[in-house]
C-alpha atoms as a PDB file:
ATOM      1  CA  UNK A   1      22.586  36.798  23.860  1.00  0.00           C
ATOM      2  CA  UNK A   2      18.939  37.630  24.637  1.00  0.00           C
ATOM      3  CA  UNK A   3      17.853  37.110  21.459  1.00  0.00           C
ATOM      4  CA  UNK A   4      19.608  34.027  20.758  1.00  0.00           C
ATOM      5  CA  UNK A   5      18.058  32.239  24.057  1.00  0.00           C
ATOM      6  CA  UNK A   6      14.215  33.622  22.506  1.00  0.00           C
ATOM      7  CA  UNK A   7      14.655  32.030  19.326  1.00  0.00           C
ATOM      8  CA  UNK A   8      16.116  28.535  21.050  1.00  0.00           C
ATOM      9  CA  UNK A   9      12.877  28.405  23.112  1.00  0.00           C
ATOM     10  CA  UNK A  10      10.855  29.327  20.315  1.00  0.00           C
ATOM     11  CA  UNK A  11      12.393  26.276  18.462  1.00  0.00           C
ATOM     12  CA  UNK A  12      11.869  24.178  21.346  1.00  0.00           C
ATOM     13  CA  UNK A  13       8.560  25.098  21.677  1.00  0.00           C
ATOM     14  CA  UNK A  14       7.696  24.544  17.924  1.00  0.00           C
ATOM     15  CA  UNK A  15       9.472  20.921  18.225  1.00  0.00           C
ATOM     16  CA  UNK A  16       7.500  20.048  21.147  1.00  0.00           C
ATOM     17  CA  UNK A  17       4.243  20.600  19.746  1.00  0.00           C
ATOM     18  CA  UNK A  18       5.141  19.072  16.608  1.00  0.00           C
ATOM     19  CA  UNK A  19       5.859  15.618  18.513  1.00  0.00           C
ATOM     20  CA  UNK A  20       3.124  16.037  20.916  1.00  0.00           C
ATOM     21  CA  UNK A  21       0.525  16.611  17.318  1.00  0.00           C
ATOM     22  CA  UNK A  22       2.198  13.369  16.111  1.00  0.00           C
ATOM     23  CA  UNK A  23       1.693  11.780  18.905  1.00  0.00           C
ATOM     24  CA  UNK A  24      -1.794  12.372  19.226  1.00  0.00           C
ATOM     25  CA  UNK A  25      -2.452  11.259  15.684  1.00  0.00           C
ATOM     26  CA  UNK A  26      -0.901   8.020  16.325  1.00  0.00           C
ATOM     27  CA  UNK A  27      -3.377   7.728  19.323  1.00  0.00           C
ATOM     28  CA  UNK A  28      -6.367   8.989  17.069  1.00  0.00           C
ATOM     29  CA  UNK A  29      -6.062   7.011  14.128  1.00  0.00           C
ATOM     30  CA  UNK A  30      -8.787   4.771  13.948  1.00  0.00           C
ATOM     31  CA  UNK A  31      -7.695   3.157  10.848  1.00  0.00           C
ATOM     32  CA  UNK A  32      -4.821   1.827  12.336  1.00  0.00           C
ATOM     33  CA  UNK A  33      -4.412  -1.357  14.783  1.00  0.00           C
ATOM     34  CA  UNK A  34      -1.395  -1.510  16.664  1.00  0.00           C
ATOM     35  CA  UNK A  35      -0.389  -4.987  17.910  1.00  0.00           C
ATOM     36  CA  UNK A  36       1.665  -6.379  20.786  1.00  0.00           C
ATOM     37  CA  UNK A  37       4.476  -8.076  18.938  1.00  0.00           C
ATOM     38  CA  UNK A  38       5.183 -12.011  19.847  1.00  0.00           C
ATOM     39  CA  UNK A  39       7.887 -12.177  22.309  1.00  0.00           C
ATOM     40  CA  UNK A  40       8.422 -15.831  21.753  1.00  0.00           C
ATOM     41  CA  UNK A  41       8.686 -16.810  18.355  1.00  0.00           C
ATOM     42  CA  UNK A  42       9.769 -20.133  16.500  1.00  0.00           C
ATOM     43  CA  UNK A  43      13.023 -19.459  15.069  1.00  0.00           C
ATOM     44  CA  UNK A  44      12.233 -21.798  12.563  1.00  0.00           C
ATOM     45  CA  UNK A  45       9.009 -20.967  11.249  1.00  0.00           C
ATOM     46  CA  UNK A  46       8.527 -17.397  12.452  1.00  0.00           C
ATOM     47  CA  UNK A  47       5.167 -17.864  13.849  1.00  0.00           C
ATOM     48  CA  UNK A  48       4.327 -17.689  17.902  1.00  0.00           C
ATOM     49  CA  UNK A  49       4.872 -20.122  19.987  1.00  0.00           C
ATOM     50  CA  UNK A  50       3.341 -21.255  23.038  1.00  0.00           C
ATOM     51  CA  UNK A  51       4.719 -19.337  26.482  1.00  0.00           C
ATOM     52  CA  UNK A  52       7.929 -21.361  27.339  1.00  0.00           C
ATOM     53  CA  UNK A  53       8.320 -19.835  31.050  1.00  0.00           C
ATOM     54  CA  UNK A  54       8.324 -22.638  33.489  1.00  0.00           C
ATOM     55  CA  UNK A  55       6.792 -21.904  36.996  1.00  0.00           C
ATOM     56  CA  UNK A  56       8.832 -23.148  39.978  1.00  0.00           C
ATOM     57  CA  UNK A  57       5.639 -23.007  42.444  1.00  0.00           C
END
């Protein structure tokens, strides 16, 4: 049983460092641009459109 819960935590370990490395690549690449994403977009055309939200002040 000992040996079972060693290699589980091994594996864990391994995993974890694995995503934390990929994450940090995807923070470090430099040749990369990552982009906020249009939240309101013509359904026609596909392209952004102005903000739509309506203040009640």
């Amino acid at each position: 049983m000992k040996t079972i819960l060693i290699v589980l935590a091994i594996a864990v370990g391994v995993v974890a460092l694995m995503v934390a490395g990929l994450g940090v690549k995807m923070l470090m690449h430099k040749e990369k641009e990552f982009k906020r994403p249009c939240a309101n977009a013509d359904p026609k055309t596909g392209r952004c459109a102005n903000c739509t939200c309506k203040s009640k002040r």
